[in-house]
Protein backbone atom coordinates (compact mmCIF):
# COMPACT_ATOMS: atom_id res chain seq x y z
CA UNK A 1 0.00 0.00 0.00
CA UNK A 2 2.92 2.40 0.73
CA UNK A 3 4.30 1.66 -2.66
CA UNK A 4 1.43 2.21 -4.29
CA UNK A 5 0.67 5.70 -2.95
CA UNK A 6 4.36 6.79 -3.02
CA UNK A 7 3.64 6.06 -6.93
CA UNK A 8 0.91 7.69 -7.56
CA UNK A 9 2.36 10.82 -5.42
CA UNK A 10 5.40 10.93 -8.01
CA UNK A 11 2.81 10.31 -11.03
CA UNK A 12 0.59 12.99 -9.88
CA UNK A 13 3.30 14.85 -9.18
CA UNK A 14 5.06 14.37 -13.02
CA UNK A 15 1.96 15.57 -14.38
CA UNK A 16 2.10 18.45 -12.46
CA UNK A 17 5.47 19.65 -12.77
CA UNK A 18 4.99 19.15 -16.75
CA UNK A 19 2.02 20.69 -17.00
CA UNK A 20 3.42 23.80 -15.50
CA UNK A 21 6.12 23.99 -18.31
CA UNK A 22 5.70 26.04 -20.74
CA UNK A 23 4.70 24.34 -24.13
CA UNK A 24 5.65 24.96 -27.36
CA UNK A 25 4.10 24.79 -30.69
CA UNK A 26 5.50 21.62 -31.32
CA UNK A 27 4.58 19.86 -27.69
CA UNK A 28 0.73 21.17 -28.53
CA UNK A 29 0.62 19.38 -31.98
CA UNK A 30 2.01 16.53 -30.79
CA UNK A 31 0.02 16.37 -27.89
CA UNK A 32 -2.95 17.06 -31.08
CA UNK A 33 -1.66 14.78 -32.70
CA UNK A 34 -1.83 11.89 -29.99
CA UNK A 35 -4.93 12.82 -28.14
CA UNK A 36 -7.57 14.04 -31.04
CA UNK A 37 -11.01 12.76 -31.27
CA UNK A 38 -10.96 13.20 -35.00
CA UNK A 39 -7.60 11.38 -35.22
CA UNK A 40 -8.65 8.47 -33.00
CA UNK A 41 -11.99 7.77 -35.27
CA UNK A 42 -9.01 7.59 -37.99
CA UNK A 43 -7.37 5.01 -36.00
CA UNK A 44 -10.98 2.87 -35.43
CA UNK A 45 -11.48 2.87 -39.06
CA UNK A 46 -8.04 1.81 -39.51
CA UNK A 47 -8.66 -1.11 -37.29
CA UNK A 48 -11.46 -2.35 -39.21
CA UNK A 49 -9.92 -2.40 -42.56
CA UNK A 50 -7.55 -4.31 -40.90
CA UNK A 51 -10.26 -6.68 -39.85
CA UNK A 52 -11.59 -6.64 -43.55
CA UNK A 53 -8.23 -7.44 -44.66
CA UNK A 54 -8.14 -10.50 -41.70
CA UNK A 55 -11.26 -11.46 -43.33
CA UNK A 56 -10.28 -11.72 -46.61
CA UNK A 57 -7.25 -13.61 -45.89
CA UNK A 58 -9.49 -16.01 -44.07
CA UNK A 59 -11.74 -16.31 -47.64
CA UNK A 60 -8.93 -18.46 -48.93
CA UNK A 61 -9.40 -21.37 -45.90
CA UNK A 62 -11.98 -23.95 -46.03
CA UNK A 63 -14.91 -23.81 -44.58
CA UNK A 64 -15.78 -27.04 -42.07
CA UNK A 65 -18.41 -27.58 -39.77
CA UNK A 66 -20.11 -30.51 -37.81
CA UNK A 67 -23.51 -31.28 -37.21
CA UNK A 68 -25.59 -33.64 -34.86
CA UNK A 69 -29.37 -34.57 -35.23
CA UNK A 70 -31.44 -36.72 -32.96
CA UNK A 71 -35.26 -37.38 -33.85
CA UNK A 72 -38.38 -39.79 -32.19
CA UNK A 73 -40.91 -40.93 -34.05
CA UNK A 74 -44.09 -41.98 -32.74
CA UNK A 75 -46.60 -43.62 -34.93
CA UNK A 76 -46.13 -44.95 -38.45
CA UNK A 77 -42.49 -44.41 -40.05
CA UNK A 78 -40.13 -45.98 -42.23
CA UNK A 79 -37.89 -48.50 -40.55
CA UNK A 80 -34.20 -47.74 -41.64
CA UNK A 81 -32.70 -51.42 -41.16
CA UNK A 82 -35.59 -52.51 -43.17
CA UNK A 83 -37.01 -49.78 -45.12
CA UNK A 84 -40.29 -50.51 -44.66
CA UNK A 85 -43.12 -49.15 -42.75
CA UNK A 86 -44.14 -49.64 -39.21
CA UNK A 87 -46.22 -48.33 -36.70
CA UNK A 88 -43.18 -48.15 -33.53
CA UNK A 89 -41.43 -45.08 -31.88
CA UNK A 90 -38.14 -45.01 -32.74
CA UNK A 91 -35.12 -43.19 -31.92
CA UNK A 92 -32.56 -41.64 -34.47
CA UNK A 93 -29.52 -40.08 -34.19
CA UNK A 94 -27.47 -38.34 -36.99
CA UNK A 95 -23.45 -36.90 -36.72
CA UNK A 96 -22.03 -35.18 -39.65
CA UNK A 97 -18.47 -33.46 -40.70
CA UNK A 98 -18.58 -31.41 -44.09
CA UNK A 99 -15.82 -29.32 -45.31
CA UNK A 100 -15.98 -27.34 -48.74
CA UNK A 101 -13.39 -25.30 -50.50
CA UNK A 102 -13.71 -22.93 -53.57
CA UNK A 103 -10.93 -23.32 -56.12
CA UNK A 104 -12.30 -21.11 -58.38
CA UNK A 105 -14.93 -18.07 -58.21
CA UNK A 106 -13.48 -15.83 -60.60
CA UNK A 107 -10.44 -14.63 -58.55
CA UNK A 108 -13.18 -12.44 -56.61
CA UNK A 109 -11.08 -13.32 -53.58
CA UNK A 110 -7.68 -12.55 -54.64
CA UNK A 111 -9.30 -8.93 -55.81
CA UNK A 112 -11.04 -8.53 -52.64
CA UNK A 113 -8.15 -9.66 -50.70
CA UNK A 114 -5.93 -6.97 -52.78
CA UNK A 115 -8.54 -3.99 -51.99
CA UNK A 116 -8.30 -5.12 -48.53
CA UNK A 117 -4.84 -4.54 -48.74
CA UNK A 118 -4.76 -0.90 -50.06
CA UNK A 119 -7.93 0.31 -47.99
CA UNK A 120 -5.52 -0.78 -44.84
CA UNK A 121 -2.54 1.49 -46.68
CA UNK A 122 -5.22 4.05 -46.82
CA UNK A 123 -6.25 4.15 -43.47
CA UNK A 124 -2.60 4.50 -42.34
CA UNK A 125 -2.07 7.68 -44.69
CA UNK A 126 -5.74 9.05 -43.55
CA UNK A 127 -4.39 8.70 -39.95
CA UNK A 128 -1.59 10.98 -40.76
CA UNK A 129 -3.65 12.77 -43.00
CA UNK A 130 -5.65 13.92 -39.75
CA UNK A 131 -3.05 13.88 -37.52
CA UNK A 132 -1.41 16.68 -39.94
CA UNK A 133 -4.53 18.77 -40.15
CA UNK A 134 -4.86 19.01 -36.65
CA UNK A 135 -1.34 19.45 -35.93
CA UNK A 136 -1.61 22.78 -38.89
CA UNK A 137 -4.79 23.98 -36.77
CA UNK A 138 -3.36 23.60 -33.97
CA UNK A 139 -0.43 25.56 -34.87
CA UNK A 140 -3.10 28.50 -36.52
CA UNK A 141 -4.80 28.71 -32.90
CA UNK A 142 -1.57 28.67 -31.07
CA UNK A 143 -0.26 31.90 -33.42
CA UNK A 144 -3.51 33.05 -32.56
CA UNK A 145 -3.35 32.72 -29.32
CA UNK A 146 0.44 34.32 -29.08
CA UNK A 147 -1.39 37.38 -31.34
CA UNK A 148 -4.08 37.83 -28.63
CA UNK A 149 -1.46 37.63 -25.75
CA UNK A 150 1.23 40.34 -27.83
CA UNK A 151 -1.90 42.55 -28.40
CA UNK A 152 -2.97 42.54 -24.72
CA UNK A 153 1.13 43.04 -23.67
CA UNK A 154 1.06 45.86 -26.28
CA UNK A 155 -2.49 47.24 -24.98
CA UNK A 156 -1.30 46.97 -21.13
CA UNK A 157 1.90 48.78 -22.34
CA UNK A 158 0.31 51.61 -23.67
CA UNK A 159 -2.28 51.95 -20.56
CA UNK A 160 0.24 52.52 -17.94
CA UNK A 161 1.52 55.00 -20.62
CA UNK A 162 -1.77 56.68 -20.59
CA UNK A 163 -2.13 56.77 -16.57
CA UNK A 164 1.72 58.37 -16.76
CA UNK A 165 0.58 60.78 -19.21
CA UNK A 166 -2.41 61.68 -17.08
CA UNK A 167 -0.68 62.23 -14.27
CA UNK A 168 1.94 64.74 -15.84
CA UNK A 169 -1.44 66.44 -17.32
CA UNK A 170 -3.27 66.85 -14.07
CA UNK A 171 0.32 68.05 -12.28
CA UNK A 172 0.71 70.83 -15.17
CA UNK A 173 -2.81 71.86 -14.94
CA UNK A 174 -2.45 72.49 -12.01
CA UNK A 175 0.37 74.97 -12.22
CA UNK A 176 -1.79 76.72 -15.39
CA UNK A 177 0.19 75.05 -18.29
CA UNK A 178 -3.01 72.47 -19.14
CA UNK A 179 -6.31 73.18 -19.62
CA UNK A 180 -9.12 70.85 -18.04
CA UNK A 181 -9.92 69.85 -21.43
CA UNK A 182 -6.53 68.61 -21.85
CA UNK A 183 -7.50 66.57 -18.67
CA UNK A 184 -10.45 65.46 -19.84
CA UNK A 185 -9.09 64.12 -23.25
CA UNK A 186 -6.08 62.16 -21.10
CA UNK A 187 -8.87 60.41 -18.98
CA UNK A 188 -10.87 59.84 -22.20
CA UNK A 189 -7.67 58.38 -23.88
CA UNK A 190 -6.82 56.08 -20.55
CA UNK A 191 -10.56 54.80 -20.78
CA UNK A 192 -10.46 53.66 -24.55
CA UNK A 193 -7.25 51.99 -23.42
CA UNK A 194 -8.66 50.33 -20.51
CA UNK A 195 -11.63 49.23 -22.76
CA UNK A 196 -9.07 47.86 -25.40
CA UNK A 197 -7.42 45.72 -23.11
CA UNK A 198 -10.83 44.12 -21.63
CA UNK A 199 -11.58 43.36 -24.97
CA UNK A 200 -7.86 42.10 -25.38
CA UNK A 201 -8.31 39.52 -22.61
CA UNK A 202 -11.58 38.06 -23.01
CA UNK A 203 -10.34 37.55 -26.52
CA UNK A 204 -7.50 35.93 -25.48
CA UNK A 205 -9.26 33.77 -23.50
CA UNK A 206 -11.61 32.56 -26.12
CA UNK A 207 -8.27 31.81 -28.12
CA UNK A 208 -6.88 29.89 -24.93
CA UNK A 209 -10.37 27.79 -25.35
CA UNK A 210 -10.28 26.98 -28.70
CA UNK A 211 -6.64 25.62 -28.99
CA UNK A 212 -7.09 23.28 -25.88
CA UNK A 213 -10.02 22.34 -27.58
CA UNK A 214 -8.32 21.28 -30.66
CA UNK A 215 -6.07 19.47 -28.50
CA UNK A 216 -8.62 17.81 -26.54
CA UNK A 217 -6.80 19.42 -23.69
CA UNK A 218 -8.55 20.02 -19.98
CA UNK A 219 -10.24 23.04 -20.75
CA UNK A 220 -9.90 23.97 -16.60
CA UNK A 221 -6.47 22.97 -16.56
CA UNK A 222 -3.44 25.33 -17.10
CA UNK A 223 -1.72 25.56 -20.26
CA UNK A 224 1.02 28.13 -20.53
CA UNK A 225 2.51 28.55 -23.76
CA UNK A 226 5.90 29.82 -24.97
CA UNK A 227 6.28 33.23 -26.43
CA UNK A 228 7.87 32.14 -30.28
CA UNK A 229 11.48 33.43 -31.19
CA UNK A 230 11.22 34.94 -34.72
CA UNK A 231 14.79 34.66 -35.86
CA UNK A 232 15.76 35.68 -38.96
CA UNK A 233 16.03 32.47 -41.52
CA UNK A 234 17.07 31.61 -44.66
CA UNK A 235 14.40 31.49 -47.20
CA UNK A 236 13.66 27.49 -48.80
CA UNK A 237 16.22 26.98 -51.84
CA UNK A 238 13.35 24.94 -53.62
CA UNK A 239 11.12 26.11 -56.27
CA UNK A 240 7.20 25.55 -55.86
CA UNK A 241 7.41 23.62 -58.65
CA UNK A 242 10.04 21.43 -56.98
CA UNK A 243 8.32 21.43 -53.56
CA UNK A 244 4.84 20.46 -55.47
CA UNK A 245 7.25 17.55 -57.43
CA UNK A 246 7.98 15.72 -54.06
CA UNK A 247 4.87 16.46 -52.22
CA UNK A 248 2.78 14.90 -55.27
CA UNK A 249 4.47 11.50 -54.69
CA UNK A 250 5.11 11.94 -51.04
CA UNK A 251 2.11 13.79 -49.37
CA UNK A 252 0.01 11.56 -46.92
CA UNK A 253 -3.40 13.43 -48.86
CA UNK A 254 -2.08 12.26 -52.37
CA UNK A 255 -1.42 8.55 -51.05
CA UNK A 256 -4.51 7.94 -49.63
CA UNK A 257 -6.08 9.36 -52.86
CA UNK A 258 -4.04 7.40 -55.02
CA UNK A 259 -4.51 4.14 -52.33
CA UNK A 260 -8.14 5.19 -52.90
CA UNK A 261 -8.15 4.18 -56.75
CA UNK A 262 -6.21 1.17 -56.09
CA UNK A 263 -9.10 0.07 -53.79
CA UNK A 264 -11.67 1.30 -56.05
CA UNK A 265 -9.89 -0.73 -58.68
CA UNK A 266 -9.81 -3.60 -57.63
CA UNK A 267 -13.23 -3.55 -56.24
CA UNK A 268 -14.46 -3.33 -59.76
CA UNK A 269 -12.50 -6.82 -60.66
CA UNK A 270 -14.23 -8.42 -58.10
CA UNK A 271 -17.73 -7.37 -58.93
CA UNK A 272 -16.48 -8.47 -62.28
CA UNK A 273 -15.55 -11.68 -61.35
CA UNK A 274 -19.24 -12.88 -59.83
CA UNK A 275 -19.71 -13.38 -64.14
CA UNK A 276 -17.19 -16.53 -64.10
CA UNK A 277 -18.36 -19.92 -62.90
CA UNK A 278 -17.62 -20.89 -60.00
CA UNK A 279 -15.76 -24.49 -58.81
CA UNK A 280 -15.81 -25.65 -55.52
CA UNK A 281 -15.10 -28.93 -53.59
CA UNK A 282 -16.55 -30.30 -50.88
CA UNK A 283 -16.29 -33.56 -48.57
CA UNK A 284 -17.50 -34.91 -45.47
CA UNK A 285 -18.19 -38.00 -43.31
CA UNK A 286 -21.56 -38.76 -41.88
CA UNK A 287 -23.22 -41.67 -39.47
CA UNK A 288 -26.14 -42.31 -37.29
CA UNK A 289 -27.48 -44.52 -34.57
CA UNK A 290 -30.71 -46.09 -34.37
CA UNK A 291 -32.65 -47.58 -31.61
CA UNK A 292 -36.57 -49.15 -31.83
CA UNK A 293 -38.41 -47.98 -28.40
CA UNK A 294 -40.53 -50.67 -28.34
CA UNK A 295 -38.28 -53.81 -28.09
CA UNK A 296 -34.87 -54.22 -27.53
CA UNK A 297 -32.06 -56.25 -29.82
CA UNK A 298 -30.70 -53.47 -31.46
CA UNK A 299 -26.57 -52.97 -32.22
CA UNK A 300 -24.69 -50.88 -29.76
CA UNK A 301 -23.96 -47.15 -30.40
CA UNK A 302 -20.67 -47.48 -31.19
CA UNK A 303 -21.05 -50.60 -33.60
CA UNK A 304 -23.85 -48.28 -35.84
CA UNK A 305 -21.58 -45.41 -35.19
CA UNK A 306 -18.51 -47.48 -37.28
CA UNK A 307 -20.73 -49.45 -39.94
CA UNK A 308 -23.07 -46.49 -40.49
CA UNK A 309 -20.28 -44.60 -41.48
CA UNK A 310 -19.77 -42.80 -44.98
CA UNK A 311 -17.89 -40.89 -46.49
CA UNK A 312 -18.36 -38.56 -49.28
CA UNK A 313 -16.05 -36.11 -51.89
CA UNK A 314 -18.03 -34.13 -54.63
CA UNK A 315 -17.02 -31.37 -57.42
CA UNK A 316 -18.97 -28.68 -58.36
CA UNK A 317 -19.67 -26.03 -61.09
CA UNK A 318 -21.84 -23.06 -60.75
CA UNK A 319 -22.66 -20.99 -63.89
CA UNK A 320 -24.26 -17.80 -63.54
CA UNK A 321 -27.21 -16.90 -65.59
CA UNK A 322 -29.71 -14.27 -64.34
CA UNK A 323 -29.55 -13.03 -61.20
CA UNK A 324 -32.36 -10.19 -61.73
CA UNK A 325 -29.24 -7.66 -63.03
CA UNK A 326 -27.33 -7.83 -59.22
CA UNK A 327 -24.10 -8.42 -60.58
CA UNK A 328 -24.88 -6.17 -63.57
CA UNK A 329 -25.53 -3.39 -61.23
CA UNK A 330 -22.98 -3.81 -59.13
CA UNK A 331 -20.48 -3.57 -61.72
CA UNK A 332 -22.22 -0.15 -63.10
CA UNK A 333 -21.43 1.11 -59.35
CA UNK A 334 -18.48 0.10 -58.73
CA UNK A 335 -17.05 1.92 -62.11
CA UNK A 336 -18.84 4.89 -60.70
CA UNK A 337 -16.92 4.92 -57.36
CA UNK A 338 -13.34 3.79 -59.89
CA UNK A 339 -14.15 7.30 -61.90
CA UNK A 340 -15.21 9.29 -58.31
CA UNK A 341 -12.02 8.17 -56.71
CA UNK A 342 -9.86 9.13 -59.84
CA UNK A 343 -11.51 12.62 -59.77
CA UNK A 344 -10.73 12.67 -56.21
CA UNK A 345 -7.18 12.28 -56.61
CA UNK A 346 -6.60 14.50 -59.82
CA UNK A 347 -8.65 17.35 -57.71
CA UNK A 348 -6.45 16.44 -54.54
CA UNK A 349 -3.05 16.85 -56.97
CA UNK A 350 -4.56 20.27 -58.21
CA UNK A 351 -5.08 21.63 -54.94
CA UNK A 352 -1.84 20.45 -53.53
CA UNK A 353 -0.10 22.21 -56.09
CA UNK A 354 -2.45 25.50 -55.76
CA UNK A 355 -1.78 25.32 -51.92
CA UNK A 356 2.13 25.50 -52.54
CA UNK A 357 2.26 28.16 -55.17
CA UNK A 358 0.15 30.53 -52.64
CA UNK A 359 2.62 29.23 -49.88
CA UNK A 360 5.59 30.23 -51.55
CA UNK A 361 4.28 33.57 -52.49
CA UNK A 362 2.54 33.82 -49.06
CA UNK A 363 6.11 33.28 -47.21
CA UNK A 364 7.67 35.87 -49.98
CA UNK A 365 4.93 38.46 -49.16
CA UNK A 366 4.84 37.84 -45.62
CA UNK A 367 9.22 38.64 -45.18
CA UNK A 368 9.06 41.54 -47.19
CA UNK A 369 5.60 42.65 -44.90
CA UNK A 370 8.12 41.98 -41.91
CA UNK A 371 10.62 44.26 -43.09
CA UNK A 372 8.93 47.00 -44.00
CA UNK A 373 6.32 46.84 -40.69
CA UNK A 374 10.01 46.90 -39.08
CA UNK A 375 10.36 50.08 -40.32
CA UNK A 376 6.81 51.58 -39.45
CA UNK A 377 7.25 50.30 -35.90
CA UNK A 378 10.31 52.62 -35.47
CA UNK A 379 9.55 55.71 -37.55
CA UNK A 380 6.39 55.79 -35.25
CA UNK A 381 7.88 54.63 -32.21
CA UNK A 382 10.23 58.44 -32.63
CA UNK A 383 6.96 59.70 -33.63
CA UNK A 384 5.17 59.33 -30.73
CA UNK A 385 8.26 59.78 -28.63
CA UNK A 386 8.67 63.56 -30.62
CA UNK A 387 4.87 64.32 -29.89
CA UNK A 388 4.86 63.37 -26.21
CA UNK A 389 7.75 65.77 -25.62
CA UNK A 390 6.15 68.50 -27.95
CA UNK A 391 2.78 67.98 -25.85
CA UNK A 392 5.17 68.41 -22.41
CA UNK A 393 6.26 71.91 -24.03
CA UNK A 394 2.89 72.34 -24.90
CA UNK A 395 3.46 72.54 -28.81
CA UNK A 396 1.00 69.51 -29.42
CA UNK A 397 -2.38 68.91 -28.47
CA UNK A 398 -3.66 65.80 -26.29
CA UNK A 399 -5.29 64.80 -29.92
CA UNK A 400 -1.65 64.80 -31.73
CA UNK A 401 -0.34 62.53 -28.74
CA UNK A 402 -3.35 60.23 -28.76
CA UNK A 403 -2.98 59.84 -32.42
CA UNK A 404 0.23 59.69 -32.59
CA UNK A 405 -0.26 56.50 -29.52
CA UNK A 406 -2.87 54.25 -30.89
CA UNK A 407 -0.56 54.43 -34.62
CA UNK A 408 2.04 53.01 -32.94
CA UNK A 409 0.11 50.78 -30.75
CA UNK A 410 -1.31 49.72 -34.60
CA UNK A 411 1.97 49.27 -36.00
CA UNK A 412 3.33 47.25 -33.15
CA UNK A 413 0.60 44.63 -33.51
CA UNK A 414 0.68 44.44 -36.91
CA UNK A 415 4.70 43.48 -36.87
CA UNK A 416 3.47 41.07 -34.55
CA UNK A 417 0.72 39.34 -36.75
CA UNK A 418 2.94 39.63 -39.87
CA UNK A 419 6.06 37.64 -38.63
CA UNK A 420 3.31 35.28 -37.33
CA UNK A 421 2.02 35.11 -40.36
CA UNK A 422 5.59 34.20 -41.63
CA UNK A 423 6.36 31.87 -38.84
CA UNK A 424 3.21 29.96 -39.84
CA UNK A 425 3.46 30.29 -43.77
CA UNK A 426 7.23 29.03 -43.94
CA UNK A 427 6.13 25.84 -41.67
CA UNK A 428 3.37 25.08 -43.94
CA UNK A 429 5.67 25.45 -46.77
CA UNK A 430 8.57 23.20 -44.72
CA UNK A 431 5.66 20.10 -44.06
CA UNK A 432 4.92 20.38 -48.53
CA UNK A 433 8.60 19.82 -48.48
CA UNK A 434 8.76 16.94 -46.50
CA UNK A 435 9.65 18.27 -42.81
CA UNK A 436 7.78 16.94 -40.15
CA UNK A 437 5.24 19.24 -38.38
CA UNK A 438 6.89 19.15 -35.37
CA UNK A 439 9.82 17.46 -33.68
């Protein structure tokens, strides 16, 4: 018992201490990744193709079963050792072992057996199909989330700004160099802050909700996330058209499309096949045991058991005729879902390619936004630095400074959502190439 509670101290203890470290983008989409509802139904449908495919394995084995009869008759019957009539009850037992094996039904197995096979390889690539969606949401709500947390940092910043700013306004009107409208305006200015960050928080909490939702995360617990490091890097030395080369024969969505037709495929050969004959072989052993009621005399059980005994081996050939257009129809559908799954995959390979070339000009876009936000961010930054010591001589009005205060609070939080925006466009263009989501 001591054991047993000294573990579960240190387990609950582990959880603790990890949960309050910080995580990072790539401990949320694993975490995703592992702990999805979507991604688990993946993994259930995985396990029954991999059932179907047990099954159709299991289509090539023969078939055997037993059977055992037992029947009174009471009245007028047919006597078996005599095969005559007679009005006695009688008791008969019956004990049967068949076996049958197809050797031939059009290679409707084999097919089926094969599309078992690549509906298996497609659930493994729709697993990491969903596993990579989630893991590329995941990382959208955690950028989100950092947005919504830099915006209220930002906000906050500029608030205690505002209450400094009062402060020196209320001390100078005093002495006669501020008006009380310039007062006025100050506490206007610190209320619109103080509004802005409310609004800041409860939308960062909303954020907080929805990525611990798409991590299936406690949404009471604590989850603390790391502030991202946007240091400069080298821009991808591939082409889209390079990048779209490899991710057309490497991408889990383009696999399970192209495992797709291969299933669909060979579905059709099987429906196909049900217009061959069909060739089986069976065999068995039977015997029986029979008693009359009303006298005795009879042979014991186990000498009917060995002379009633026989044996039997039989061939046979089935030729389909009509079958009121089944097979007919089934054929008709299956080519449907053969032409549906290669539409699938050339719309799949068109949109893969169409997500890359808006990648690569999203991450070109997005550096030079960077850059030039950079830029902004300072030239108002000395802006509102010049206009808060022009308002202090009294050469600017409370409007200039206000102005001049929410355009850099603007341009701050717009360098923040553009080298998110770049953060997030150059992963999505790193997973096309072949780098894993997260490490």
């Amino acid at each position: 018992m001591k054991r047993m509670i000294i573990a579960i101290s240190a387990l609950v203890l582990g959880t603790q201490l990890y949960a309050a470290q910080p995580w990072s983008v790539d401990s949320c989409m694993q975490y995703a990744a592992n702990h999805s509802h979507t991604v688990r139904q993946q993994r259930y449908a995985l396990d029954d193709s991999r059932a179907a495919k047990t099954q159709a394995i299991g289509a090539f084995l023969p078939s055997i079963y037993g059977s055992v009869s037992g029947q009174l008759n009471f009245g007028r019957a047919i006597d078996p050792e005599t095969n005559t009539y007679t009005n006695v009850s009688t008791l008969y037992n019956g004990y049967g072992l068949q076996a049958s094996l197809d050797i031939f039904d059009g290679l409707q197995r084999y097919n089926q057996l094969r599309m078992a096979k690549a509906n298996v390889a497609m659930g493994r690539s729709a697993v990491q199909v969903e596993k990579d969606d989630v893991a590329l949401k995941v990382y959208k709500a955690y950028m989100d989330l950092v947005y919504c947390q830099g915006a209220v940092n930002q906000t906050a910043k500029k608030r205690d700004e505002s209450v400094t700013l009062l402060h020196q306004t209320e001390v100078m009107a005093e002495v006669g160099q501020k008006s009380d409208a310039d007062v006025a305006q100050m506490r206007a200015t610190l209320a619109a802050d103080e509004y802005e960050l409310t609004h800041m928080q409860s939308q960062t909490t909303k954020a907080m909700l929805a990525l611990k939702q798409l991590m299936n995360y406690p949404a009471d617990s604590t989850l603390d996330v790391m502030q991202p490091v946007f240091d400069p890097e080298p821009q991808l030395a591939y082409t889209p058209s390079q990048i779209a080369a490899y991710a057309a024969t490497n991408n889990p969505r383009i696999l399970k499309a192209q495992q797709g037709v291969e299933a669909a495929r060979y579905s059709l050969r099987a429906a196909r096949g049900a217009l061959l004959p069909t060739i089986s072989l069976s065999g068995g052993v039977s015997t029986s045991f029979y008693r009359n009621m009303d006298k005795g005399g009879h042979a014991s059980f186990s000498e009917q058991f060995k002379n009633n005994a026989g044996e039997y081996v039989g061939l046979s050939l089935s030729i389909p005729l009509f079958n009121r257009l089944a097979t007919t129809s089934t054929i008709r559908r299956r080519k449907i879902a053969l032409d549906q799954a290669r539409e699938n995959l050339e719309y799949e390979q068109s949109e893969l390619h169409r997500i890359i070339v808006e990648a690569a000009s999203d991450v070109a876009n997005s550096i030079k936004e960077v850059t030039k936000m950079q830029e902004q961010v300072e030239a108002d930054s000395l802006a509102a630095h010049l206009t808060t010591r022009k308002y202090e001589e009294g050469l600017a009005s409370s409007i200039d400074v206000k102005t001049a205060a929410v355009t850099l609070l603007q341009s701050r939080v717009k360098l923040l959502q553009s080298q998110l925006t770049m953060a997030y466009n150059r992963r999505l263009l790193a997973y096309y190439k072949g780098d894993k989501l997260w490490k």
